[in-house]
PDB file of N, CA and C in Angstrom:
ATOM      1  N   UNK A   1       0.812  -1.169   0.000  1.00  0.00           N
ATOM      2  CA  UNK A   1       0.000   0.000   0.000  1.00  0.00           C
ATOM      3  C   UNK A   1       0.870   1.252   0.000  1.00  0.00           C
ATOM      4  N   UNK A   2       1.303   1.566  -0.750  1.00  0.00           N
ATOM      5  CA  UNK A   2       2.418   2.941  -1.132  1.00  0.00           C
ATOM      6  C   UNK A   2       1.294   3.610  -1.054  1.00  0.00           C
ATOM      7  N   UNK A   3       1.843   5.098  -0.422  1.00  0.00           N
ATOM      8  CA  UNK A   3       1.042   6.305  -0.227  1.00  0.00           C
ATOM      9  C   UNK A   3       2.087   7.411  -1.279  1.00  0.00           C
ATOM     10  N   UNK A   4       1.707   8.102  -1.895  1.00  0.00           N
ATOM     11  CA  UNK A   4       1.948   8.885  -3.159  1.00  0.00           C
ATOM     12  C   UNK A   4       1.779  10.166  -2.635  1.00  0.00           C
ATOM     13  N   UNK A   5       2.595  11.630  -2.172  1.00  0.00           N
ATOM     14  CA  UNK A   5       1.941  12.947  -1.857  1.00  0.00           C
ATOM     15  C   UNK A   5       2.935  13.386  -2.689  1.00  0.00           C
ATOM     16  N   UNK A   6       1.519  14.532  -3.758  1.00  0.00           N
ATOM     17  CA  UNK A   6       2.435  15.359  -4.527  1.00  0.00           C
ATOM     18  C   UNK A   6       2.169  16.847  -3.651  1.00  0.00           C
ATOM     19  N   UNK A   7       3.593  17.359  -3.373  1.00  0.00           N
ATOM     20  CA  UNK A   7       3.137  18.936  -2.671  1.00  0.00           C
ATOM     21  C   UNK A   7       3.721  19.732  -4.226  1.00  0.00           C
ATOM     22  N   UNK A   8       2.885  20.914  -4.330  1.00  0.00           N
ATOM     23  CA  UNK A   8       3.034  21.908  -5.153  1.00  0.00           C
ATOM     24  C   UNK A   8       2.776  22.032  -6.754  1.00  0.00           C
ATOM     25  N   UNK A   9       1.468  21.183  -6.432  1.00  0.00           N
ATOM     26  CA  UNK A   9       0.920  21.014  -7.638  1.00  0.00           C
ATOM     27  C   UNK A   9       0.615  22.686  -8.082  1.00  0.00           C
ATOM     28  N   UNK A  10       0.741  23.236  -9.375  1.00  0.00           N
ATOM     29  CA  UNK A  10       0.522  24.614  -9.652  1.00  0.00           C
ATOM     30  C   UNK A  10      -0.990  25.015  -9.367  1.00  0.00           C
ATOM     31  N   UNK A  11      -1.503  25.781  -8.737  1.00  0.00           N
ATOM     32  CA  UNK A  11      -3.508  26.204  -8.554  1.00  0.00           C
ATOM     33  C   UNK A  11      -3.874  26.269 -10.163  1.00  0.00           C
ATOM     34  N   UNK A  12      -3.350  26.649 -11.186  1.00  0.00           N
ATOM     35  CA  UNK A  12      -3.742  26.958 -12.534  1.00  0.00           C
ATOM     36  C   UNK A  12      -4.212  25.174 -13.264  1.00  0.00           C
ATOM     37  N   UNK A  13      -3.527  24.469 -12.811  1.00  0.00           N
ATOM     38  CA  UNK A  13      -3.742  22.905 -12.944  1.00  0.00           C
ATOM     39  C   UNK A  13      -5.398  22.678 -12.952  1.00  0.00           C
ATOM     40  N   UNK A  14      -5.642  21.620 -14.243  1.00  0.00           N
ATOM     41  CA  UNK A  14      -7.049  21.610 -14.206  1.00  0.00           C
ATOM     42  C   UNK A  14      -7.301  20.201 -13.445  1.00  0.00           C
ATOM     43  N   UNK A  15      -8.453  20.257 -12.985  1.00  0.00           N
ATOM     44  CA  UNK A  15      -9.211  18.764 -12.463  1.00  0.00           C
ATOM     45  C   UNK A  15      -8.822  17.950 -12.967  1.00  0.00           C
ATOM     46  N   UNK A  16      -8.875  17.499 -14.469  1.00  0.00           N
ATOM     47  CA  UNK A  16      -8.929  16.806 -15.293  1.00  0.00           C
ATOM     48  C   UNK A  16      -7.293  15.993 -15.265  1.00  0.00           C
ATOM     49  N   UNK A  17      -6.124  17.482 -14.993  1.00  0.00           N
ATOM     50  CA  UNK A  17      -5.064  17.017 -15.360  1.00  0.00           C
ATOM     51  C   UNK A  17      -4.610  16.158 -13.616  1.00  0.00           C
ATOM     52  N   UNK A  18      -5.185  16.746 -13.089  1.00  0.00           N
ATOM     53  CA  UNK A  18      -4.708  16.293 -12.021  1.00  0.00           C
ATOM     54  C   UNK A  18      -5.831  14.615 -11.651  1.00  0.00           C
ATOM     55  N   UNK A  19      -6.788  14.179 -12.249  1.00  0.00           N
ATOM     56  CA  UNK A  19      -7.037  12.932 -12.287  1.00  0.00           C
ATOM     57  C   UNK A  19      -6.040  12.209 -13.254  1.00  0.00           C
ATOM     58  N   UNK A  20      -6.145  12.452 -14.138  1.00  0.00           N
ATOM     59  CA  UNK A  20      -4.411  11.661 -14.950  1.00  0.00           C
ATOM     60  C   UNK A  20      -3.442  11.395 -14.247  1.00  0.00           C
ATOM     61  N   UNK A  21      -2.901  12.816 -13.309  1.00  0.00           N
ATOM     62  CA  UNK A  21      -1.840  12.364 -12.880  1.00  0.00           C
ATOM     63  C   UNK A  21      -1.842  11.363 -11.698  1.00  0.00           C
ATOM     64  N   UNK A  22      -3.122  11.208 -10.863  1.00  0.00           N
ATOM     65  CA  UNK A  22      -2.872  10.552  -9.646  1.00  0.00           C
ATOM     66  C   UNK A  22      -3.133   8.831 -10.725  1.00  0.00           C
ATOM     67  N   UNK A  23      -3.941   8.665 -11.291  1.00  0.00           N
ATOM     68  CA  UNK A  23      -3.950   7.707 -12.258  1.00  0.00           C
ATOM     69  C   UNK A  23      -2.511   6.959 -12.982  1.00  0.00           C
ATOM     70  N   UNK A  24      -1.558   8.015 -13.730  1.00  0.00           N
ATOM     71  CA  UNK A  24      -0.873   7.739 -14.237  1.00  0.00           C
ATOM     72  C   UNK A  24       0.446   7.271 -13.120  1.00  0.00           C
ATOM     73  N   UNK A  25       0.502   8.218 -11.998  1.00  0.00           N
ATOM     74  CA  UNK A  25       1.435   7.825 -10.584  1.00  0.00           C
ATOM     75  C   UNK A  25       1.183   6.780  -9.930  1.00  0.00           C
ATOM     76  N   UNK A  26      -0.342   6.054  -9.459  1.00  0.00           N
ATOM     77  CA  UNK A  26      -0.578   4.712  -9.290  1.00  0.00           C
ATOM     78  C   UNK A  26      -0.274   3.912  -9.995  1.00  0.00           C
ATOM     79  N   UNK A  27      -0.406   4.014 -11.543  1.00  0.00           N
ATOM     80  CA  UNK A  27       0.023   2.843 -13.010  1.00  0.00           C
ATOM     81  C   UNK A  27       1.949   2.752 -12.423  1.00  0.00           C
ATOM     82  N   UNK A  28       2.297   3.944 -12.577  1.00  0.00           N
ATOM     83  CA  UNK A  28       3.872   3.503 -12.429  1.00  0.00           C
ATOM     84  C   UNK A  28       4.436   2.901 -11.596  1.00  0.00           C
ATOM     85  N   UNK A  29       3.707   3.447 -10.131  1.00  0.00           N
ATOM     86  CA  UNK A  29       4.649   2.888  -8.832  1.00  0.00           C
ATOM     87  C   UNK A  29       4.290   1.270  -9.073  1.00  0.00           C
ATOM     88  N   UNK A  30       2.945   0.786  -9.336  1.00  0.00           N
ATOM     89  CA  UNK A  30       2.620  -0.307  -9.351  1.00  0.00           C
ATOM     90  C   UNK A  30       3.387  -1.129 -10.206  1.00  0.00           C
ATOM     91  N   UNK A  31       3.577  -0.332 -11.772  1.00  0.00           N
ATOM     92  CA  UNK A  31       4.723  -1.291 -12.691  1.00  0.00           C
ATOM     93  C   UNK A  31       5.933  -1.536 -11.795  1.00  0.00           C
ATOM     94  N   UNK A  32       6.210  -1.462 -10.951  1.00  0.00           N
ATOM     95  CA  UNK A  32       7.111  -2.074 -10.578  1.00  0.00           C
ATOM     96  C   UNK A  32       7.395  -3.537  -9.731  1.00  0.00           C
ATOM     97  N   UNK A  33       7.232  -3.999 -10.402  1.00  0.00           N
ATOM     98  CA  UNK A  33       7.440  -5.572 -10.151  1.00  0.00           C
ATOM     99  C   UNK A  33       7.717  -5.798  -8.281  1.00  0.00           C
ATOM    100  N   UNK A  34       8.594  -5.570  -8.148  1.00  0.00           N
ATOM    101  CA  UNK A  34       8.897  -5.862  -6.935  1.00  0.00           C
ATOM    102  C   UNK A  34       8.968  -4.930  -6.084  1.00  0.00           C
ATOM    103  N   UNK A  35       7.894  -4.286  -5.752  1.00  0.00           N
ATOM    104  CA  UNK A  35       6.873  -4.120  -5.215  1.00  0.00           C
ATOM    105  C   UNK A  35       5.348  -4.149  -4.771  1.00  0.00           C
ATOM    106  N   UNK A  36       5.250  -5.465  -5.369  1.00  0.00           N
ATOM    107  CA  UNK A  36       4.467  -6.310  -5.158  1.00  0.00           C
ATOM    108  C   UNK A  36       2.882  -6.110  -5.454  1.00  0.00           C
ATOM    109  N   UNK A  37       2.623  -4.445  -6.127  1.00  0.00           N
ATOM    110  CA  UNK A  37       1.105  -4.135  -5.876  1.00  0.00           C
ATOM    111  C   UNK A  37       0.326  -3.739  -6.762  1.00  0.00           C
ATOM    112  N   UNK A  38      -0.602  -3.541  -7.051  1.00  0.00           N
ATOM    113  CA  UNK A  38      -1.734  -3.087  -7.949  1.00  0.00           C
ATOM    114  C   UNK A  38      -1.895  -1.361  -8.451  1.00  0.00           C
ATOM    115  N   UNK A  39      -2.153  -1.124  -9.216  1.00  0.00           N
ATOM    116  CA  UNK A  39      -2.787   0.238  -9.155  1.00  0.00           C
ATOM    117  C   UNK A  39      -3.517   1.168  -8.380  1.00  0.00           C
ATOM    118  N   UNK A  40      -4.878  -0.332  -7.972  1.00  0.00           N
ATOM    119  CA  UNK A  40      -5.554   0.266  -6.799  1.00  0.00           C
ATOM    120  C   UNK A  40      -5.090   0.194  -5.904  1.00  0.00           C
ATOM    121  N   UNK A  41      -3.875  -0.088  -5.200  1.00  0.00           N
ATOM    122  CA  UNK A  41      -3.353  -0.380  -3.987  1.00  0.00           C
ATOM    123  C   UNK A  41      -2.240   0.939  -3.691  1.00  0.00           C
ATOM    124  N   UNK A  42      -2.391   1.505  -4.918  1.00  0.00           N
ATOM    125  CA  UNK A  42      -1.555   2.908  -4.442  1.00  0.00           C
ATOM    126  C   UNK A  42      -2.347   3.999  -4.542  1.00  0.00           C
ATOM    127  N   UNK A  43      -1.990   4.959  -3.115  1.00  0.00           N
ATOM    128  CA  UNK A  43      -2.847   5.965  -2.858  1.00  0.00           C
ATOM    129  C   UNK A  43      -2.224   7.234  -3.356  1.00  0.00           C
ATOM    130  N   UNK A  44      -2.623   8.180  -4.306  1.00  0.00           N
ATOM    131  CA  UNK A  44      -2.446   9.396  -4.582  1.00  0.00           C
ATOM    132  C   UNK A  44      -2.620  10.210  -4.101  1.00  0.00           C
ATOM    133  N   UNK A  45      -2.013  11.427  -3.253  1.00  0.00           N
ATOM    134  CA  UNK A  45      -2.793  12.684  -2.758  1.00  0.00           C
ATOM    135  C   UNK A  45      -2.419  13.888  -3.522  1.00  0.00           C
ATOM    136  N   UNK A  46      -2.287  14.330  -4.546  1.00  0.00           N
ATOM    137  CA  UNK A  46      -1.596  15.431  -4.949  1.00  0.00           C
ATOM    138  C   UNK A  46      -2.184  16.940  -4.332  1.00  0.00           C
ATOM    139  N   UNK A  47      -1.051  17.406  -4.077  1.00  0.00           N
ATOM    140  CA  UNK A  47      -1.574  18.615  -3.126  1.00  0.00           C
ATOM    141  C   UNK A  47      -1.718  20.117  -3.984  1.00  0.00           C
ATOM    142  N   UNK A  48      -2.514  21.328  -4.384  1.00  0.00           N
ATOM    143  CA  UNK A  48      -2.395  22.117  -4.672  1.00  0.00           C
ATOM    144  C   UNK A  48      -1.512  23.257  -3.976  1.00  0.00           C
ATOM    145  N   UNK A  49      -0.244  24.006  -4.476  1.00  0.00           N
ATOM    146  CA  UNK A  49      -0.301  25.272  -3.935  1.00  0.00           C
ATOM    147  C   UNK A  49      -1.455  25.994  -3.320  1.00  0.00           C
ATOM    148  N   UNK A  50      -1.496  26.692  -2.247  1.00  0.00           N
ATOM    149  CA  UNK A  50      -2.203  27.705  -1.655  1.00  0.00           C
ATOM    150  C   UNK A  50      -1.806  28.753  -1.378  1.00  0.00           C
ATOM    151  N   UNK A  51      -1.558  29.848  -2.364  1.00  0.00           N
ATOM    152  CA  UNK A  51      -0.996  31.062  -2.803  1.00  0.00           C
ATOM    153  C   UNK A  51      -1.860  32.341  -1.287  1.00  0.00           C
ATOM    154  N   UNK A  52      -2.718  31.740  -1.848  1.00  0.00           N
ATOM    155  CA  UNK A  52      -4.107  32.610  -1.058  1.00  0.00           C
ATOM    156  C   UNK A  52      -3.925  32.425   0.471  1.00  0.00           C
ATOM    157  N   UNK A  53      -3.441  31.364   0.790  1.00  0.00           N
ATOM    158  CA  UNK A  53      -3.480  30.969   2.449  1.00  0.00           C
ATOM    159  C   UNK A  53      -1.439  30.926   2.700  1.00  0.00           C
ATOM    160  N   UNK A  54      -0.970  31.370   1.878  1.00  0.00           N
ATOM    161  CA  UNK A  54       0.673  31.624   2.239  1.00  0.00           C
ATOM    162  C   UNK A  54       1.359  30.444   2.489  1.00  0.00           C
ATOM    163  N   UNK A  55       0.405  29.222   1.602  1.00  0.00           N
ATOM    164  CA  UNK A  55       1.652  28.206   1.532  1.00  0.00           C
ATOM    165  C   UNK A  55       1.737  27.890   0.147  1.00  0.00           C
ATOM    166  N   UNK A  56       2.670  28.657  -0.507  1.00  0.00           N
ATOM    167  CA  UNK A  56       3.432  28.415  -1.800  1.00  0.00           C
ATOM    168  C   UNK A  56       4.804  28.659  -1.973  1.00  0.00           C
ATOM    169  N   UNK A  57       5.818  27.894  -1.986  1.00  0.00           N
ATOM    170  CA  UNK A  57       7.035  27.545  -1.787  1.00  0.00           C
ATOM    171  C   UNK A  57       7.701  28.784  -2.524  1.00  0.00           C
ATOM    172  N   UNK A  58       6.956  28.935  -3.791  1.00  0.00           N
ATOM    173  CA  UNK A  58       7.708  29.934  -4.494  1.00  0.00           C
ATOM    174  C   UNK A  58       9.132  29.791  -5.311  1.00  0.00           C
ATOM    175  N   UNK A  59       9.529  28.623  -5.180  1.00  0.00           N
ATOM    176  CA  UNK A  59      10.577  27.808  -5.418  1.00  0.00           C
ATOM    177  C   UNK A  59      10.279  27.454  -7.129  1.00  0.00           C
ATOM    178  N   UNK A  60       8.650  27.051  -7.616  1.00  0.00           N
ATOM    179  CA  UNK A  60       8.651  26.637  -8.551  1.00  0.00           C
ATOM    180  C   UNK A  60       9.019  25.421  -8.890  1.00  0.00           C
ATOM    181  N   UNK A  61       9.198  24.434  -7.890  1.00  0.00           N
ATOM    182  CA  UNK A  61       9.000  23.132  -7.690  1.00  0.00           C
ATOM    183  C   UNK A  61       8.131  22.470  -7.412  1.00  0.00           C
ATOM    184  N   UNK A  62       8.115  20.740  -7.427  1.00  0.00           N
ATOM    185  CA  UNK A  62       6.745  20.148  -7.273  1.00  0.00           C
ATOM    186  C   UNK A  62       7.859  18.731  -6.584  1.00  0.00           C
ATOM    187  N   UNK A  63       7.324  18.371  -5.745  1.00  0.00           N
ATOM    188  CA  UNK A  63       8.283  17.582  -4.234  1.00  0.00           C
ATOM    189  C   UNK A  63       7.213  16.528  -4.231  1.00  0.00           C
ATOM    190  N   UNK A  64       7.241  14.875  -4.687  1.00  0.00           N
ATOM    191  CA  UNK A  64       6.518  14.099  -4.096  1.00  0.00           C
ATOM    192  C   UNK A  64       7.341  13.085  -2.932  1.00  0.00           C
ATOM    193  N   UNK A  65       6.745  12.619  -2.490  1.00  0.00           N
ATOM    194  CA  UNK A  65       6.509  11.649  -1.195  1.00  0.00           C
ATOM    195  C   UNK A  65       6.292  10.695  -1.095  1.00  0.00           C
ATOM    196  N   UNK A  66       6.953   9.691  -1.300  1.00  0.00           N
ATOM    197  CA  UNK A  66       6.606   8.120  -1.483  1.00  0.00           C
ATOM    198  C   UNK A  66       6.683   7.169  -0.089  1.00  0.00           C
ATOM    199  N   UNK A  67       5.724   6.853   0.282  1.00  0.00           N
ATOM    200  CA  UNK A  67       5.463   6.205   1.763  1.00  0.00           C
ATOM    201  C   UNK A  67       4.974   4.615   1.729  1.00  0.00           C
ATOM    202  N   UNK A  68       6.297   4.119   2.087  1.00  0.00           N
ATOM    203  CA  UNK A  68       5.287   2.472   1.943  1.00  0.00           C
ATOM    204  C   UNK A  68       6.451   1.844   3.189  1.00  0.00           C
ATOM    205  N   UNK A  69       5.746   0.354   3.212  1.00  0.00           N
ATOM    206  CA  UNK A  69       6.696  -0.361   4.102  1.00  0.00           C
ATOM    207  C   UNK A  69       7.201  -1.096   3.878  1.00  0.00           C
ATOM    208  N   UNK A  70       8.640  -1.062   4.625  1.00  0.00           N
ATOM    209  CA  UNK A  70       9.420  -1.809   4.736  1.00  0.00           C
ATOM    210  C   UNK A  70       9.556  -3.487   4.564  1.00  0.00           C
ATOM    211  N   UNK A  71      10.864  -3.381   3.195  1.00  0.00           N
ATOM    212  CA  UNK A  71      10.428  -4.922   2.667  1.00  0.00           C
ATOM    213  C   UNK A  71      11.418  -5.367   2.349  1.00  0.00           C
ATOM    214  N   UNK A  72      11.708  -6.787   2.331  1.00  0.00           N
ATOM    215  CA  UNK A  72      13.606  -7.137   2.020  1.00  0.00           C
ATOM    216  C   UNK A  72      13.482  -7.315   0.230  1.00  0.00           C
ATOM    217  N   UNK A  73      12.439  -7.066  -0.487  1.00  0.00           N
ATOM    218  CA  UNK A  73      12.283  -6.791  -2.047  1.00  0.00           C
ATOM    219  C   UNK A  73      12.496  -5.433  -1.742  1.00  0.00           C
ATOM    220  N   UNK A  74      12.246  -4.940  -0.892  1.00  0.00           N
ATOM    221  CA  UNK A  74      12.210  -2.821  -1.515  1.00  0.00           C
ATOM    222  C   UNK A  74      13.804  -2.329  -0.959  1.00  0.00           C
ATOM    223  N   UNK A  75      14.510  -2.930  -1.634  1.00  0.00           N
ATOM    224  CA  UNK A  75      15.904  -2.569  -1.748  1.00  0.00           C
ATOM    225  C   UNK A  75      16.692  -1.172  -2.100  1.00  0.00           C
ATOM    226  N   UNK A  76      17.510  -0.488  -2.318  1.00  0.00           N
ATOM    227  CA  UNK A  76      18.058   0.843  -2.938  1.00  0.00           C
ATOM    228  C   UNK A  76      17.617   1.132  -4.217  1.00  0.00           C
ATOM    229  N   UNK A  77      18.423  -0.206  -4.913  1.00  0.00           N
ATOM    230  CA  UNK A  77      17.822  -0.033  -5.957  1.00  0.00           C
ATOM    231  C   UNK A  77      16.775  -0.002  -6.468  1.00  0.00           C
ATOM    232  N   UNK A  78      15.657  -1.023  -5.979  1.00  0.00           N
ATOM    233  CA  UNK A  78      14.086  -0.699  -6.199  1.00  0.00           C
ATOM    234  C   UNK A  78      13.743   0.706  -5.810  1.00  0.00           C
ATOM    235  N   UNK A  79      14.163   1.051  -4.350  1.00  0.00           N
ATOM    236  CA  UNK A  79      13.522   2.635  -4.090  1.00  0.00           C
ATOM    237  C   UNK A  79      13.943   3.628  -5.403  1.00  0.00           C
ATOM    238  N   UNK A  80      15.544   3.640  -5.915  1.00  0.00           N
ATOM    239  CA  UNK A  80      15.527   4.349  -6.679  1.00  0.00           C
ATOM    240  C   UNK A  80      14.212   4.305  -8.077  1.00  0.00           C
ATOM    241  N   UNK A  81      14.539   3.174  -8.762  1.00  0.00           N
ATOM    242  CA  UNK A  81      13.570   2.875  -9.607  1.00  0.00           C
ATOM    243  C   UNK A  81      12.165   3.811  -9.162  1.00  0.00           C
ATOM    244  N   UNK A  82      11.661   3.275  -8.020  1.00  0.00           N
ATOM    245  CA  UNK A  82      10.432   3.951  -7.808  1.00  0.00           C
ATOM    246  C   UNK A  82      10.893   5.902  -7.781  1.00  0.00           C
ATOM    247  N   UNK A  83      11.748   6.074  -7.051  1.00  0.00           N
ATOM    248  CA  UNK A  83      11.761   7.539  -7.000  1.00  0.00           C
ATOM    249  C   UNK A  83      11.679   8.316  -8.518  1.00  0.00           C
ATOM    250  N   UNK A  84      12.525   7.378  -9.530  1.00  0.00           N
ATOM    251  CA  UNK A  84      12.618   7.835 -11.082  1.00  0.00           C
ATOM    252  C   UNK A  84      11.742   8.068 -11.262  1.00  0.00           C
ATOM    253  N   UNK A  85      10.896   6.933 -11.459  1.00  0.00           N
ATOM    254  CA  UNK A  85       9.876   6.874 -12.158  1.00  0.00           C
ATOM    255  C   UNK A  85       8.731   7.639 -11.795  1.00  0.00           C
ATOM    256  N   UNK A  86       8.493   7.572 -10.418  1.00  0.00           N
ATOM    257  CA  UNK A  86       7.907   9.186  -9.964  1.00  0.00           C
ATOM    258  C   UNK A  86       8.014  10.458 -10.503  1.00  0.00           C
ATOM    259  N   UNK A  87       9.027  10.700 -10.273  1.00  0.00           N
ATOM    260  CA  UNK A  87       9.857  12.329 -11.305  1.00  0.00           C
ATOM    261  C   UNK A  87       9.434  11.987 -12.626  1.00  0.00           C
ATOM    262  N   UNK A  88       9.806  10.919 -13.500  1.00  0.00           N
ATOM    263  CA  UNK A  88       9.307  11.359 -14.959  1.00  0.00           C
ATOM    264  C   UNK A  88       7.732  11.158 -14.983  1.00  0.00           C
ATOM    265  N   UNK A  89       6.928  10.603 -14.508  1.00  0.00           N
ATOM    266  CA  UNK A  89       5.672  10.805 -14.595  1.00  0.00           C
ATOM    267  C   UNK A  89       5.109  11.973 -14.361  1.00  0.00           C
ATOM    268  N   UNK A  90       5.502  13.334 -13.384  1.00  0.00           N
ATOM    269  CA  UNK A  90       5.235  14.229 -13.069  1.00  0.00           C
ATOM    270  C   UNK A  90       5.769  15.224 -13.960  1.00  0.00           C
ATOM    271  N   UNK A  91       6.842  15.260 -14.688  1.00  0.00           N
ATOM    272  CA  UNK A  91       7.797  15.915 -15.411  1.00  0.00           C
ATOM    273  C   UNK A  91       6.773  16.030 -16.992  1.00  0.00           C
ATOM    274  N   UNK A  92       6.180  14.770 -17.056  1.00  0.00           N
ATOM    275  CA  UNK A  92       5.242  14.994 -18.316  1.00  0.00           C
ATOM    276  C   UNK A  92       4.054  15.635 -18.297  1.00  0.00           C
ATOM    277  N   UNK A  93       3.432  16.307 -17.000  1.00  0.00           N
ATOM    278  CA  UNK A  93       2.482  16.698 -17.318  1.00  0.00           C
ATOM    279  C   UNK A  93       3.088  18.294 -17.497  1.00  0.00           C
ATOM    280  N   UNK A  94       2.037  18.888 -18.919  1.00  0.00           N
ATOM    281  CA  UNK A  94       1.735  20.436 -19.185  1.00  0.00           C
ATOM    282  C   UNK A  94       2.230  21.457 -18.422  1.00  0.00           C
ATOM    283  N   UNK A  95       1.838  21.011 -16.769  1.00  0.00           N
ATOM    284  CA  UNK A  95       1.508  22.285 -15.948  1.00  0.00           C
ATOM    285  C   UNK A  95       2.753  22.172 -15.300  1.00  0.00           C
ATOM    286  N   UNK A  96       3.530  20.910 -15.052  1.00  0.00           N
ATOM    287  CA  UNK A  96       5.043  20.540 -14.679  1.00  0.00           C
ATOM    288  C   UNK A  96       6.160  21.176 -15.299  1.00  0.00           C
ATOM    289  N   UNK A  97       6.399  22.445 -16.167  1.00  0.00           N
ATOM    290  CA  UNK A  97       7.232  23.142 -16.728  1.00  0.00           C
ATOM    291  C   UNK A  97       8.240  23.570 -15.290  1.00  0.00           C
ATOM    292  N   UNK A  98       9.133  23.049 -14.546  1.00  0.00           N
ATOM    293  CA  UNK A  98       9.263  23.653 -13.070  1.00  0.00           C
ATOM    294  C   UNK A  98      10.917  23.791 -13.233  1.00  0.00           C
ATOM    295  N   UNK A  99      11.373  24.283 -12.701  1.00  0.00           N
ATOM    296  CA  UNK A  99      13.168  24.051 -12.530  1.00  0.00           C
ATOM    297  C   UNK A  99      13.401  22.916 -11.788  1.00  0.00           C
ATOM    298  N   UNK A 100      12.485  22.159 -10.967  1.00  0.00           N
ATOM    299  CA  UNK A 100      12.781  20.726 -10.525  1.00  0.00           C
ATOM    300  C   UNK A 100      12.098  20.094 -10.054  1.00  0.00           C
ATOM    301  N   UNK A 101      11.794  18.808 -10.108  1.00  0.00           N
ATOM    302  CA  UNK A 101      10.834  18.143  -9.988  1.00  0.00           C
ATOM    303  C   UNK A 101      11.568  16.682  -8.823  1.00  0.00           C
ATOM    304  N   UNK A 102      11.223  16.354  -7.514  1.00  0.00           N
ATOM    305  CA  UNK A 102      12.005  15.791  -6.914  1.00  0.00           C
ATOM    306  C   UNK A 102      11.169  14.621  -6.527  1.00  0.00           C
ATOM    307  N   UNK A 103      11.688  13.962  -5.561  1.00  0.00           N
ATOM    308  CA  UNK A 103      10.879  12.383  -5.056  1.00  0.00           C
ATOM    309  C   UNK A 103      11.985  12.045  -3.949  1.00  0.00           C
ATOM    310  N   UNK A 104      10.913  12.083  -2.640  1.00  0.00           N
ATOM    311  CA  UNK A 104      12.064  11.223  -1.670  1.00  0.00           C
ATOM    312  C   UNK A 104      11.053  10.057  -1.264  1.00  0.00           C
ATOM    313  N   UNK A 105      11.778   8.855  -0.394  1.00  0.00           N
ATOM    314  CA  UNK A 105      11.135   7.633  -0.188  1.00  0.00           C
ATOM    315  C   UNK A 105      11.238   7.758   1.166  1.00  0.00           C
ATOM    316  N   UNK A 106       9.925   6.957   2.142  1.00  0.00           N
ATOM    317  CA  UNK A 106      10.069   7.254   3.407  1.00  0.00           C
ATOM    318  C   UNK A 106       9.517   5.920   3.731  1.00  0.00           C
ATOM    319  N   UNK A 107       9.443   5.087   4.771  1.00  0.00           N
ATOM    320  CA  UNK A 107       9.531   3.891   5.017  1.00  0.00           C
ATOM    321  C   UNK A 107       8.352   4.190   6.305  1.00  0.00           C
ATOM    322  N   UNK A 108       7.119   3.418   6.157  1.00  0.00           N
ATOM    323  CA  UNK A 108       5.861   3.831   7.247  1.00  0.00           C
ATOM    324  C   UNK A 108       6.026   2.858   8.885  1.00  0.00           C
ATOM    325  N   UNK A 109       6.526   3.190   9.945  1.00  0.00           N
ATOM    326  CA  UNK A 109       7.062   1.964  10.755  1.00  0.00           C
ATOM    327  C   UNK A 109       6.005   1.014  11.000  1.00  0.00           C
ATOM    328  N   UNK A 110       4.721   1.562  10.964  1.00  0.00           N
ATOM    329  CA  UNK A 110       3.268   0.637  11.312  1.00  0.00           C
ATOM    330  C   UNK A 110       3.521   0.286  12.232  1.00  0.00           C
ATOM    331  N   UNK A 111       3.284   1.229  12.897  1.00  0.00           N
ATOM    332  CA  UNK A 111       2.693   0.965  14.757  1.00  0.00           C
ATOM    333  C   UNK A 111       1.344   1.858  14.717  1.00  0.00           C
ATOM    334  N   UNK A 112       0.579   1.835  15.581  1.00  0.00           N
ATOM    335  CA  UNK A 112      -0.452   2.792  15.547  1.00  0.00           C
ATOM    336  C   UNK A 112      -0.743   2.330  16.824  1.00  0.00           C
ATOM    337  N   UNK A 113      -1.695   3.615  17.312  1.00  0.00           N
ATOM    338  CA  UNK A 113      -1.874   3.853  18.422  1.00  0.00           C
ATOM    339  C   UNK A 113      -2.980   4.264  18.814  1.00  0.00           C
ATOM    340  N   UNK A 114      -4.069   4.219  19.805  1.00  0.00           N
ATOM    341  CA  UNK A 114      -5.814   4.861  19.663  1.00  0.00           C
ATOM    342  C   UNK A 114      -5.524   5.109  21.683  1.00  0.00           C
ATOM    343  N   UNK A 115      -6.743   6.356  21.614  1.00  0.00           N
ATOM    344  CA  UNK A 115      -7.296   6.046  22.899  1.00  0.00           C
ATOM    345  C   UNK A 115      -8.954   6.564  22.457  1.00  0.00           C
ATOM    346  N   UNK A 116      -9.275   6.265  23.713  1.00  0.00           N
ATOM    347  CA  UNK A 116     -10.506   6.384  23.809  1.00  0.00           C
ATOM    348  C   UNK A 116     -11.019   7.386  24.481  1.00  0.00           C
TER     349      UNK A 116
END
């Protein structure tokens, strides 16, 4: 279950493009073999800039977030693979014209915790 966060999606970005992309970012992480998962099994959140509420980096970048767990298949080299392939999927869309487009990998420990 990889979790997918794109921060700094551009506000000018249409609906439309941004269903492709969470679409096209589930298709990729999933092509990857060894990582064991489906399309539907990866979650997309892509986040809009919020110019209006003073969180826009201003940087002109777009930073995703790749969150899954820990696996003796999800090796360096697999993470890289996945981080690539992240970046060029994002790099193709229209509104992605950016000076850089990045991907880090973060490993989820799965503990959780409730009270009542």
């Amino acid at each position: 279950m990889p979790i997918v966060v794109v921060y700094g999606i551009p506000e000018q970005a249409k609906p439309v493009q941004i269903k492709s992309l969470r679409a096209d970012l589930a298709f990729a992480v999933a092509s990857i073999e060894e990582l064991g998962v489906q399309p539907s099994g990866v979650y997309v959140y892509p986040l809009k800039e919020m110019q209006d509420f003073g969180f826009s980096s201003g940087l002109g970048a777009i930073s995703a977030v790749v969150q899954l767990y820990q696996n003796e298949k999800r090796t360096r080299g697999v993470l890289e693979k996945v981080a690539k392939r992240v970046v060029e999927t994002i790099k193709r869309r229209e509104f992605a014209d950016f000076k850089k487009v990045g991907c880090d990998i973060q490993f989820l420990a799965g503990i959780s915790y409730e009270e009542e």
